[in-house]
N, C-alpha and C. Protein backbone atom coordinates (compact mmCIF):
# COMPACT_ATOMS: atom_id res chain seq x y z
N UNK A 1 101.39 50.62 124.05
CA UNK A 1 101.96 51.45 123.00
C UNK A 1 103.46 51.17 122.92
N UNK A 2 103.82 50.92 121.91
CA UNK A 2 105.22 50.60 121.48
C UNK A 2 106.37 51.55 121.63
N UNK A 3 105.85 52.57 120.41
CA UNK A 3 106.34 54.37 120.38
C UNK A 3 105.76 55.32 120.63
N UNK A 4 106.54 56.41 120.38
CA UNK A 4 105.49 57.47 121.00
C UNK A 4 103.77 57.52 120.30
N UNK A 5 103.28 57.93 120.43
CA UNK A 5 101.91 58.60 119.75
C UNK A 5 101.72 58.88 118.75
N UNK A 6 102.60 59.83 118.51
CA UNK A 6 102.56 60.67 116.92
C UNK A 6 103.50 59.73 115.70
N UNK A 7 104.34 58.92 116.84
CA UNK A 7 105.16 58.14 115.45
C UNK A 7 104.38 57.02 115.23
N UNK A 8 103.75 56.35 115.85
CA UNK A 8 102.34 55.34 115.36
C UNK A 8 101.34 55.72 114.55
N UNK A 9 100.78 57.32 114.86
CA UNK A 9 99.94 58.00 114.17
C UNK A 9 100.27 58.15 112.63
N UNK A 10 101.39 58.65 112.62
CA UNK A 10 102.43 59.10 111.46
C UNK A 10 102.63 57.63 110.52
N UNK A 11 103.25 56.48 111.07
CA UNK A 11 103.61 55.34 110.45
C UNK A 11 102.57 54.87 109.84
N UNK A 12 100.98 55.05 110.94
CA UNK A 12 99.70 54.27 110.18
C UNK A 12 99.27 55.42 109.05
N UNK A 13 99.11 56.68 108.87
CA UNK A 13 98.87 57.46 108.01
C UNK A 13 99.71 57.46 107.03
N UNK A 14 100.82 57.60 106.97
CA UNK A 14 101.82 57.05 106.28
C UNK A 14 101.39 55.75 105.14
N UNK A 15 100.99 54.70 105.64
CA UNK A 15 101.15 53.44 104.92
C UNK A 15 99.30 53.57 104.65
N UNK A 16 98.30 54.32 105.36
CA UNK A 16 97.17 54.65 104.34
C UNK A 16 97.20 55.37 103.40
N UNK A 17 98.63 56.45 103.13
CA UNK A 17 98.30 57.33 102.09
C UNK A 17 99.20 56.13 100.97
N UNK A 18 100.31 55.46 101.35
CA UNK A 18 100.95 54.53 100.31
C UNK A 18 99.54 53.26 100.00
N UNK A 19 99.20 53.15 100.54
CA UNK A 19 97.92 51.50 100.18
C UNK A 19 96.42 52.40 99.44
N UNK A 20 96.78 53.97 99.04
CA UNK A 20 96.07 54.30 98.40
C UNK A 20 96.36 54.39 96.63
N UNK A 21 97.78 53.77 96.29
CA UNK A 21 98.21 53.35 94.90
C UNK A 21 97.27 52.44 94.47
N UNK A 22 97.18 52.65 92.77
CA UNK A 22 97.10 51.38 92.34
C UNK A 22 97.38 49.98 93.10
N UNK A 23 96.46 49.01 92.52
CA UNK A 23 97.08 47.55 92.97
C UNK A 23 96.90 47.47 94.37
N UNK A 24 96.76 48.47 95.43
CA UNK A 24 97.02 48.25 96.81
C UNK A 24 95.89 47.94 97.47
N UNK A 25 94.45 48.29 96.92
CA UNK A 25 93.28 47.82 97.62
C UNK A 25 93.01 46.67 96.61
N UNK A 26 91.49 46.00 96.52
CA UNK A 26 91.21 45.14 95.79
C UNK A 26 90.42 45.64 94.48
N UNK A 27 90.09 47.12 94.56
CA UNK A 27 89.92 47.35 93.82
C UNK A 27 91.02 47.85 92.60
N UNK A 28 92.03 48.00 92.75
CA UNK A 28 92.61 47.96 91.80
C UNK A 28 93.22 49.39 91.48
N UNK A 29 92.35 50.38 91.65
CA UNK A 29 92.29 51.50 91.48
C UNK A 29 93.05 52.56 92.21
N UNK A 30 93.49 53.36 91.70
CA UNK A 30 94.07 54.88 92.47
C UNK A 30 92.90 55.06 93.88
N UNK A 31 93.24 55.19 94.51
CA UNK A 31 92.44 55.77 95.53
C UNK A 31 92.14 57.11 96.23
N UNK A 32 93.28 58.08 95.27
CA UNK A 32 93.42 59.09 95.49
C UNK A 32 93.78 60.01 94.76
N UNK A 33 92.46 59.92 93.61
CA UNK A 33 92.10 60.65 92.39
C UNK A 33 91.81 61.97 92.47
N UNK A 34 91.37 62.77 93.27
CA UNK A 34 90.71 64.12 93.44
C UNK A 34 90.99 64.87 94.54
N UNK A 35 90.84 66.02 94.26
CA UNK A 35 91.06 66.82 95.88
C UNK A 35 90.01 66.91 96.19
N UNK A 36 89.00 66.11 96.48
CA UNK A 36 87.56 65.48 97.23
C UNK A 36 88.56 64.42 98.27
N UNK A 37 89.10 63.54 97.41
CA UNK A 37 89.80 62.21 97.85
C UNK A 37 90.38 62.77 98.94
N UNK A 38 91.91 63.38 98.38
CA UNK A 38 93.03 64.08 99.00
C UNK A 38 92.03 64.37 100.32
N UNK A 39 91.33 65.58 100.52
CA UNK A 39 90.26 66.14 101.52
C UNK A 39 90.04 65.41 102.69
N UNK A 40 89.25 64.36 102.08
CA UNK A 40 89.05 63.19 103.06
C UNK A 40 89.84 62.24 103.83
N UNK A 41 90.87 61.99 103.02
CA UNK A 41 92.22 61.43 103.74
C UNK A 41 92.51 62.23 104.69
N UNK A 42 92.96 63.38 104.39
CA UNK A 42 93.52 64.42 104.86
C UNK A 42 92.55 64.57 106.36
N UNK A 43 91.22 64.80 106.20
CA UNK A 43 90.38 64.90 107.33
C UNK A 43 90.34 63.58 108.22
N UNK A 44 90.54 62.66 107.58
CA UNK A 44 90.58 60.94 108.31
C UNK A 44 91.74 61.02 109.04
N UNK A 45 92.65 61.77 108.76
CA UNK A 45 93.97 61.61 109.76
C UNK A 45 94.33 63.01 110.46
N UNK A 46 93.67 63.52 110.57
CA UNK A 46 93.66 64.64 111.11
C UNK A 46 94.34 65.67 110.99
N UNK A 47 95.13 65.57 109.80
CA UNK A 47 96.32 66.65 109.32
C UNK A 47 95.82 68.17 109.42
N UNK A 48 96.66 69.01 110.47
CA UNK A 48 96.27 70.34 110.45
C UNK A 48 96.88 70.78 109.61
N UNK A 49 97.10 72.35 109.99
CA UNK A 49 98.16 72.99 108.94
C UNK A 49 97.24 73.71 107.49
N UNK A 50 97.87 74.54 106.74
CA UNK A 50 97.59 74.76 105.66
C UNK A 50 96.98 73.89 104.59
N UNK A 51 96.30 74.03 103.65
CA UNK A 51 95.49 73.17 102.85
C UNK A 51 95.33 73.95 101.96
N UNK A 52 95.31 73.98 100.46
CA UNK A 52 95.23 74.36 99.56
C UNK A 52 93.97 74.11 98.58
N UNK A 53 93.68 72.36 98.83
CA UNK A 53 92.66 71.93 98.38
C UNK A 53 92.93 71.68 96.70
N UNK A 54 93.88 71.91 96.04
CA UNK A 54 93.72 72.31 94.53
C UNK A 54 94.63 70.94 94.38
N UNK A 55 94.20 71.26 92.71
CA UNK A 55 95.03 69.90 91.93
C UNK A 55 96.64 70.28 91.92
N UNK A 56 97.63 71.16 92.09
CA UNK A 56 98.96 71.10 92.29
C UNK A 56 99.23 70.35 94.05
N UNK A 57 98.35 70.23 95.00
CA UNK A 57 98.44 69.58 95.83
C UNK A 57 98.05 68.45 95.93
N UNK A 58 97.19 68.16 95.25
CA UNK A 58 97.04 66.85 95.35
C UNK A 58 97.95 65.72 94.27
N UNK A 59 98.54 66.86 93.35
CA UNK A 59 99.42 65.89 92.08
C UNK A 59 100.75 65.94 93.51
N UNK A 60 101.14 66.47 94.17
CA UNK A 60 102.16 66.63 95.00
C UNK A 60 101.90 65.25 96.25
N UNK A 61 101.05 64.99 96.25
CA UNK A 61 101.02 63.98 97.70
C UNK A 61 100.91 62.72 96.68
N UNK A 62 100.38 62.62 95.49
CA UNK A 62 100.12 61.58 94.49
C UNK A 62 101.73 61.12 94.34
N UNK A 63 102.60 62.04 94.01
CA UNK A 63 103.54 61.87 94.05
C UNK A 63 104.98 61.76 95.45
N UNK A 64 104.65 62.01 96.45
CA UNK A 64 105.00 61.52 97.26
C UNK A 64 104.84 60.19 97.39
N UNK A 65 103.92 59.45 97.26
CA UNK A 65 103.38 57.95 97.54
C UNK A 65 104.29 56.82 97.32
N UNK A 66 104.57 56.76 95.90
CA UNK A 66 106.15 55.71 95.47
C UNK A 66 107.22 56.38 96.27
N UNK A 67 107.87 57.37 96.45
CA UNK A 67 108.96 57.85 96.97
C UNK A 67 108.60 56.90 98.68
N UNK A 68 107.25 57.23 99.50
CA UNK A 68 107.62 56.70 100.74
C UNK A 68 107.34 55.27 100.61
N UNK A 69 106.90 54.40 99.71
CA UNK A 69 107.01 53.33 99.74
C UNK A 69 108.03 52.73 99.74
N UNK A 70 109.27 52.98 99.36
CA UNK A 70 110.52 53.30 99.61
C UNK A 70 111.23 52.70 100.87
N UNK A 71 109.98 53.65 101.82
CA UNK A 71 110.55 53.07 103.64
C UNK A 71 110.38 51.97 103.55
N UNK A 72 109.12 51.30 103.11
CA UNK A 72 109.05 49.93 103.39
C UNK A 72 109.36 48.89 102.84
N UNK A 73 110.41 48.95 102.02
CA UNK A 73 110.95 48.37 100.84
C UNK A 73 112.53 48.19 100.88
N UNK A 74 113.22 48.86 101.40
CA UNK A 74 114.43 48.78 101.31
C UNK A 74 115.38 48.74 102.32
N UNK A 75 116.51 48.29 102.15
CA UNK A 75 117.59 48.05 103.28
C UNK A 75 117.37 49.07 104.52
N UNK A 76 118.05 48.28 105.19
CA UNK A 76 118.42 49.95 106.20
C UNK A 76 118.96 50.73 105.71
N UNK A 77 120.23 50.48 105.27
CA UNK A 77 120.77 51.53 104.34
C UNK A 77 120.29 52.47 103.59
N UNK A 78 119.21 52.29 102.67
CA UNK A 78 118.08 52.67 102.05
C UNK A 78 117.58 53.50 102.99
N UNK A 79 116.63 52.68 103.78
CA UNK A 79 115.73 53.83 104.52
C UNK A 79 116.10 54.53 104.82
N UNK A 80 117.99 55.03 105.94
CA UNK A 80 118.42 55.57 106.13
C UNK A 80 118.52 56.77 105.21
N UNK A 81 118.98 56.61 104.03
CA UNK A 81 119.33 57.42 103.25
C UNK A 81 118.25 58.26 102.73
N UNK A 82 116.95 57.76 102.80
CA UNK A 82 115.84 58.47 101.79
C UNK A 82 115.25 58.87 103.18
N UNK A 83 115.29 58.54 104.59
CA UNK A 83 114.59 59.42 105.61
C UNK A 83 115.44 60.80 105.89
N UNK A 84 117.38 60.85 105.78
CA UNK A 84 117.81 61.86 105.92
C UNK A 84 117.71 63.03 104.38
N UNK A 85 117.40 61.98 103.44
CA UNK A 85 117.03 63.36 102.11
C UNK A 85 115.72 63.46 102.33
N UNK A 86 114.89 62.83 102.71
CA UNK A 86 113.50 63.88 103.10
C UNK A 86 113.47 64.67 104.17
N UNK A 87 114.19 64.27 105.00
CA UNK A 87 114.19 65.92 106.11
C UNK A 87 115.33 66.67 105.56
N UNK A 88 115.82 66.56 104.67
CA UNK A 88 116.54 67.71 104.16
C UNK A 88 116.25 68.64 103.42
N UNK A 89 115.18 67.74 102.40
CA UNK A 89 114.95 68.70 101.32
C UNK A 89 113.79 69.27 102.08
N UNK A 90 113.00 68.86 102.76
CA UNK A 90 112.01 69.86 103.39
C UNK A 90 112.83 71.10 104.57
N UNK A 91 113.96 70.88 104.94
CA UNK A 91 114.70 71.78 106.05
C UNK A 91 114.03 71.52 107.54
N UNK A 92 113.92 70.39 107.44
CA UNK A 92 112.97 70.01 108.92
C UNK A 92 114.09 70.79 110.28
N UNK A 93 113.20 70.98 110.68
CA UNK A 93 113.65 71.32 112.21
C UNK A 93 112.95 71.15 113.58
N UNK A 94 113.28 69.85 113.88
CA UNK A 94 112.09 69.12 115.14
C UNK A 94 111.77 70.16 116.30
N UNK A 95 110.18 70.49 116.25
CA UNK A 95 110.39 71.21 117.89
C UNK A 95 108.90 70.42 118.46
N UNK A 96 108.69 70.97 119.60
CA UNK A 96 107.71 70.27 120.34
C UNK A 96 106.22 70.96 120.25
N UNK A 97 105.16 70.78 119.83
CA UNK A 97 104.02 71.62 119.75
C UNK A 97 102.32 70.86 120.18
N UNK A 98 101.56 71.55 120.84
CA UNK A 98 100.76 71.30 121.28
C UNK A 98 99.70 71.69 120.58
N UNK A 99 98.19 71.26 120.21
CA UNK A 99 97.00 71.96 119.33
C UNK A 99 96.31 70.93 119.59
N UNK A 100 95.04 71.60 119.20
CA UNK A 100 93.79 70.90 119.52
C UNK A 100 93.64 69.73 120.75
N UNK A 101 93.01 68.57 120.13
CA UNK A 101 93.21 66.88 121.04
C UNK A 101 94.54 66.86 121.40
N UNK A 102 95.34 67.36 120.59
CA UNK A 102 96.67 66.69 121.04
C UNK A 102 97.34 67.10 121.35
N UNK A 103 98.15 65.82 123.02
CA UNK A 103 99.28 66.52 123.43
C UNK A 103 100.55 67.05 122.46
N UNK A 104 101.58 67.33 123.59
CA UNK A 104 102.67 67.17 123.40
C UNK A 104 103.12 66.36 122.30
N UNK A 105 103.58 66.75 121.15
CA UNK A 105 104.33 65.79 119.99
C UNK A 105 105.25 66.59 119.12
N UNK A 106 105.79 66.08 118.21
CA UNK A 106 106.56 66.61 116.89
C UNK A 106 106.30 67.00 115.87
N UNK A 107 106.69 68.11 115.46
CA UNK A 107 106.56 68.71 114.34
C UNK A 107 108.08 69.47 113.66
N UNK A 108 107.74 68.94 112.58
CA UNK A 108 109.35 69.71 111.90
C UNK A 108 109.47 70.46 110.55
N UNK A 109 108.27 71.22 110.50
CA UNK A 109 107.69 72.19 109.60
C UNK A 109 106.66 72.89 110.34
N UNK A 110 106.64 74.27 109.51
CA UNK A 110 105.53 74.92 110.22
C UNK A 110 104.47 74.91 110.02
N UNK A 111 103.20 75.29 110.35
CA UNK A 111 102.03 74.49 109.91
C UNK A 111 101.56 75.44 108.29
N UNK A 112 102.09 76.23 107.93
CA UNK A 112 102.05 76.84 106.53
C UNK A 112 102.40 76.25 105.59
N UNK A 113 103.62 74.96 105.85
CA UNK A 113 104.10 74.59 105.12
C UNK A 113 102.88 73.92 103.78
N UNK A 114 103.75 73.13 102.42
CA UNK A 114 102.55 72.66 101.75
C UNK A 114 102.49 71.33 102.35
N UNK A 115 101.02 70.53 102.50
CA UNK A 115 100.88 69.77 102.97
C UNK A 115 101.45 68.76 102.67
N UNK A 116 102.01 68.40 101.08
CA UNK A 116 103.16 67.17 101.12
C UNK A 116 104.47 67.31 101.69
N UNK A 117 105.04 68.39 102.20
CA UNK A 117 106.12 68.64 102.80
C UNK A 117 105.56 68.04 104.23
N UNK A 118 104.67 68.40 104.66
CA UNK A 118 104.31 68.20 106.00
C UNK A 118 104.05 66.45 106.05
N UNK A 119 103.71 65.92 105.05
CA UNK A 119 103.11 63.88 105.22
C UNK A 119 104.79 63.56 105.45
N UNK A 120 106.01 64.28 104.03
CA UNK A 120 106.78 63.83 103.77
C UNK A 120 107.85 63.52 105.25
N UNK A 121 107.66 65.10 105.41
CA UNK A 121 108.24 65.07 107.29
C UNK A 121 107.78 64.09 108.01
N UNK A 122 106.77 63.78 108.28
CA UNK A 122 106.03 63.05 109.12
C UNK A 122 106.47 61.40 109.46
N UNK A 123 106.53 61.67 107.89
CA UNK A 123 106.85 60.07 107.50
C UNK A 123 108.38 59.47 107.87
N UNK A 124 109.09 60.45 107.58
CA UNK A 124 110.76 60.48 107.58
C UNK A 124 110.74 60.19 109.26
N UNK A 125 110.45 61.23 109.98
CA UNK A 125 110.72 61.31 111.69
C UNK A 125 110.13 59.90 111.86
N UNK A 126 108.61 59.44 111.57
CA UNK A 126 108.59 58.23 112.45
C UNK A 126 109.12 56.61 112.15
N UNK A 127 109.96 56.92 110.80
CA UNK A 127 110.47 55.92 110.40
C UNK A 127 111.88 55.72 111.33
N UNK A 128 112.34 57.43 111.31
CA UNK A 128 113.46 57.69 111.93
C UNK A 128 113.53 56.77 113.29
N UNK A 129 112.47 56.75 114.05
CA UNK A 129 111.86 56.49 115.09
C UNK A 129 112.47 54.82 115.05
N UNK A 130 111.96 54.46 114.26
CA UNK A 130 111.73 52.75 113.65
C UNK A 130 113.96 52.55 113.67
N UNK A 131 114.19 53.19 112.77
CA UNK A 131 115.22 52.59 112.71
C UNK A 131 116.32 52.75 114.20
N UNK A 132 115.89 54.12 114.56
CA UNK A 132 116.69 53.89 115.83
C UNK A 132 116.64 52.67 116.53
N UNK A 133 115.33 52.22 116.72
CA UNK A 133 115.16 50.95 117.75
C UNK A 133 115.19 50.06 117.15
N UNK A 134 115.84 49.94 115.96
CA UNK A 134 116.22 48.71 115.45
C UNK A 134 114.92 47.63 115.04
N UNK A 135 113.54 48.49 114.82
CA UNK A 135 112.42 48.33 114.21
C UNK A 135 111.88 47.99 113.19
N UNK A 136 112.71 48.15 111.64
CA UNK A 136 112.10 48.33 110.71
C UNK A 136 111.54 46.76 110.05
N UNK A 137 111.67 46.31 110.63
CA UNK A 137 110.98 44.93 109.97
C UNK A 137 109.67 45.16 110.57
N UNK A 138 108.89 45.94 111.71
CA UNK A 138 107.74 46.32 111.45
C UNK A 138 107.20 46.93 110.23
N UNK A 139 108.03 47.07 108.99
CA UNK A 139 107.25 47.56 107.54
C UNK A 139 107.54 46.33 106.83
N UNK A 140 106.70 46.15 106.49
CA UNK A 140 106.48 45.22 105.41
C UNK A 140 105.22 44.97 104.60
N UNK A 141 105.31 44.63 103.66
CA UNK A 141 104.38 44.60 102.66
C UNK A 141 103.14 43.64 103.01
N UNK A 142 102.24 43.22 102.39
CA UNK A 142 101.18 42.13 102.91
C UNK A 142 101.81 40.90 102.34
N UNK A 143 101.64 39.73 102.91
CA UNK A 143 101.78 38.51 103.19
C UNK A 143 101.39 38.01 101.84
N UNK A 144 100.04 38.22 101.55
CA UNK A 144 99.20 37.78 100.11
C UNK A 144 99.49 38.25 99.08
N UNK A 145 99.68 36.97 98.35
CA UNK A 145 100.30 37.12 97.02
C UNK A 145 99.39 38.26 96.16
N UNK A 146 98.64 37.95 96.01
CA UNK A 146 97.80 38.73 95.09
C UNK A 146 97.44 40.87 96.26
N UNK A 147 98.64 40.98 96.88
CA UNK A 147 98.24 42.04 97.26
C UNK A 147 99.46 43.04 97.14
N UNK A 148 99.81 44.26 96.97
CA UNK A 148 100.83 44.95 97.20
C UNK A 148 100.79 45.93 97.77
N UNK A 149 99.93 46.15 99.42
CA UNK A 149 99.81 46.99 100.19
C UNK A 149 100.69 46.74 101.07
N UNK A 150 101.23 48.00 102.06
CA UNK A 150 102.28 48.10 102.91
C UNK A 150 101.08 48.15 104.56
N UNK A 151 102.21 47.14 105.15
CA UNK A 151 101.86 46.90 106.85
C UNK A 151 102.47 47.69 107.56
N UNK A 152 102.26 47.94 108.57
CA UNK A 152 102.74 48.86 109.89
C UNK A 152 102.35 47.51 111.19
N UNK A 153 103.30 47.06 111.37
CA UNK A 153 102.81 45.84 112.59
C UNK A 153 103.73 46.50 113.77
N UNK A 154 102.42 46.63 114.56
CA UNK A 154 102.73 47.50 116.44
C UNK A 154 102.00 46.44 117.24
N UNK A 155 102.16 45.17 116.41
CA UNK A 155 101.80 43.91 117.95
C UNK A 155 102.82 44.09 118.38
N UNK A 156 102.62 43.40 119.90
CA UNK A 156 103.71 43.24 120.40
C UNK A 156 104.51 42.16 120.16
N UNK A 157 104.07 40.97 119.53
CA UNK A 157 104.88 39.94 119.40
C UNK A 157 105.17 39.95 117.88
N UNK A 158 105.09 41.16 117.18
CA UNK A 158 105.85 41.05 115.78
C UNK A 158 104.59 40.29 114.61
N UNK A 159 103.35 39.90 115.25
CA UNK A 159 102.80 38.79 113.67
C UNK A 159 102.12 39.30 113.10
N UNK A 160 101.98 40.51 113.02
CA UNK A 160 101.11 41.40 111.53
C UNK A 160 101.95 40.79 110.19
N UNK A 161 100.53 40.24 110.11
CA UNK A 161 101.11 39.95 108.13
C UNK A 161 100.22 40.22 107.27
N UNK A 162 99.17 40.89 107.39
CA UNK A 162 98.16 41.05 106.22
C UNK A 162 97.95 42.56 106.43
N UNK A 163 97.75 43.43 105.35
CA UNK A 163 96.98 44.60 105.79
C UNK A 163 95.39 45.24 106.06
N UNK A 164 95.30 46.15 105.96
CA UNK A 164 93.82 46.37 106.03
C UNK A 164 93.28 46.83 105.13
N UNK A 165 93.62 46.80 103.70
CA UNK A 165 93.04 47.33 102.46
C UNK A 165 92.44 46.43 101.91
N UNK A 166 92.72 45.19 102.13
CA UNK A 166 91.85 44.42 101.36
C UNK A 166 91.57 42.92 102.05
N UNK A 167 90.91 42.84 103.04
CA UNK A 167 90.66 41.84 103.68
C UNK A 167 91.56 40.93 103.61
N UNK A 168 92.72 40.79 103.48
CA UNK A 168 93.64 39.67 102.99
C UNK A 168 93.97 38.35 104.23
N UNK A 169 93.49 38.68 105.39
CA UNK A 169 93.95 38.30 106.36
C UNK A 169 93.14 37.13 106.55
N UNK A 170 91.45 37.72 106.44
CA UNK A 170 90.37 37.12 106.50
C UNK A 170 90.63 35.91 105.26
N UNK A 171 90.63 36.39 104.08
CA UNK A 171 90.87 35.97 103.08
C UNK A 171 92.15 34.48 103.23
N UNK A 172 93.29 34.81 103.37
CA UNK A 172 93.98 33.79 104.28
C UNK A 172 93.17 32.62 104.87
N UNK A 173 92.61 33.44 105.71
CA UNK A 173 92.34 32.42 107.13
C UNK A 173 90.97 31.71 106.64
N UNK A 174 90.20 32.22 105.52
CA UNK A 174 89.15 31.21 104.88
C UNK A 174 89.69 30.26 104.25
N UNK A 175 91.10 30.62 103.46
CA UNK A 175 91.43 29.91 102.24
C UNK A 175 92.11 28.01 103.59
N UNK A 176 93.16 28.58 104.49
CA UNK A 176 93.68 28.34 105.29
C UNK A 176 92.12 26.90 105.79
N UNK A 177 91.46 27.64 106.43
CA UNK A 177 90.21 26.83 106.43
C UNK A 177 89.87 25.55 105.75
N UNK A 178 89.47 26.43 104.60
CA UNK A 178 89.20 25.29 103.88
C UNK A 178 89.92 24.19 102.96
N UNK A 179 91.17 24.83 103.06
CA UNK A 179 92.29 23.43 103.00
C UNK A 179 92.48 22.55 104.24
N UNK A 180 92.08 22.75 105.56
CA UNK A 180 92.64 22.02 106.97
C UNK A 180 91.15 20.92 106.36
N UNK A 181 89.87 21.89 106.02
CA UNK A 181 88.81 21.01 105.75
C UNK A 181 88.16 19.83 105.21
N UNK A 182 89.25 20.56 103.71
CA UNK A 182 89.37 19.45 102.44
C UNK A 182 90.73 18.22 102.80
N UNK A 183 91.54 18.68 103.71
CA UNK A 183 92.50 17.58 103.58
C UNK A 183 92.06 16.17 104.69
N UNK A 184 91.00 17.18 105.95
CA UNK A 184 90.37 16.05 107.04
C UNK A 184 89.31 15.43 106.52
N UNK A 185 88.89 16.02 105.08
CA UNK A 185 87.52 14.93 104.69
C UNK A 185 88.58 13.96 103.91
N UNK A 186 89.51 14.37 103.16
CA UNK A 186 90.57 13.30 102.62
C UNK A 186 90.96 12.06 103.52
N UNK A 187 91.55 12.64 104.89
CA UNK A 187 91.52 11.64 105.54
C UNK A 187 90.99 10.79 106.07
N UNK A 188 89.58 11.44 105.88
CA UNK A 188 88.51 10.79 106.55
C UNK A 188 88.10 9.86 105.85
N UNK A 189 88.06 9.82 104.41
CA UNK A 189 87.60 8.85 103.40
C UNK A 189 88.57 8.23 103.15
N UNK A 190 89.68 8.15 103.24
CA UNK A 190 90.88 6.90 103.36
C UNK A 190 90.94 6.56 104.50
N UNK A 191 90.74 6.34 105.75
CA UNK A 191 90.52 5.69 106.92
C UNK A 191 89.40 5.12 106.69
N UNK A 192 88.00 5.29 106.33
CA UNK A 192 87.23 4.72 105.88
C UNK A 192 87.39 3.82 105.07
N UNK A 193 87.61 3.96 103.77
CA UNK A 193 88.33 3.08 102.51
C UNK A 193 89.08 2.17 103.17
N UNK A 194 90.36 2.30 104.20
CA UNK A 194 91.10 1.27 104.37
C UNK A 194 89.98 0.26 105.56
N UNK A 195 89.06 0.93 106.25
CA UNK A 195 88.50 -0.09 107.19
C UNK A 195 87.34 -0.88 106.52
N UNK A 196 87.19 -0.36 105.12
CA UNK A 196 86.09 -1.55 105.19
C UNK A 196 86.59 -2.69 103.51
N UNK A 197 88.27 -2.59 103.82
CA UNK A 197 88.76 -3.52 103.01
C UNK A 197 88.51 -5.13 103.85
């Protein structure tokens, strides 16, 4: 483990609720059309706290989404600036809290809060996290042209380049393939060609 717990937790939930835009899977599509959708995300990452369930919450996290794409997009300077106006405008105040599975971690809203205040926090602290350690080139976008989903890379040697929304990696490494394939049958038939001049 790189960082703490909750800021890995936070960074990967984070960049599933951003790779749920348009354009970011292969399908093309919003991915997070309904408070069915919202629900399920929400239950996939385990977000406690208050829940509302209704369409003013879910137009609220819809709209969070471009704002945190943001983190992974821009200078330090940038990030800096849009991680200290999101813990501002929410009034974060870090304390330490324990529930359910989980230990010891951070929280900087109370769990009443509305649940996009609570992603928005979330997101801000573990980026916060990132830039202290001089991290943030762990965000970056996917590698593949034809993709515009955001990475969270916690190898240890830094080589996440594809994400997980749309096989892109795999996709790569076929394409990758079958060019090493097509260029050794090339060679193979001009070594041939020249030996039986």
């Amino acid at each position: 483990m790189l960082f703490a717990h909750d800021t890995e937790v936070s960074l990967a939930t984070t960049a599933a609720l951003i790779n749920t835009l348009p354009g970011a899977s292969n399908s093309g599509t919003d991915e997070l059309v309904t408070p069915e959708h919202l629900a399920a995300f929400l239950d996939r990452f385990e977000f406690t706290g208050s829940r509302t369930g209704d369409a003013p919450e879910l137009a609220e996290m819809r709209a969070l989404r471009p704002r945190l794409r943001k983190l992974w997009t821009g200078d330090e300077g940038a990030v800096v600036q849009l991680v200290n106006e999101l813990l501002r405008e929410a009034e974060a105040l870090p304390q330490l809290v324990r529930h359910d599975h989980w230990n010891w971690h951070l929280h900087a809203t109370s769990a009443t809060a509305p649940v996009a205040q609570r992603a928005q926090v979330e997101a801000a602290m573990a980026v916060m996290d990132l830039v202290r350690s001089d991290e943030l080139s762990r965000l970056h976008e996917c590698a593949a042209e034809d993709c515009t989903a955001v990475v969270v890379d916690l190898s240890r040697n830094r080589s996440r380049r594809y994400c997980d929304v749309g096989n892109c990696g795999n996709r790569a490494n076929v394409a990758a393939y079958r060019a090493r394939s097509a260029a050794s049958r090339k060679a193979a038939a001009s070594t041939q060609e020249i030996s039986e001049r």
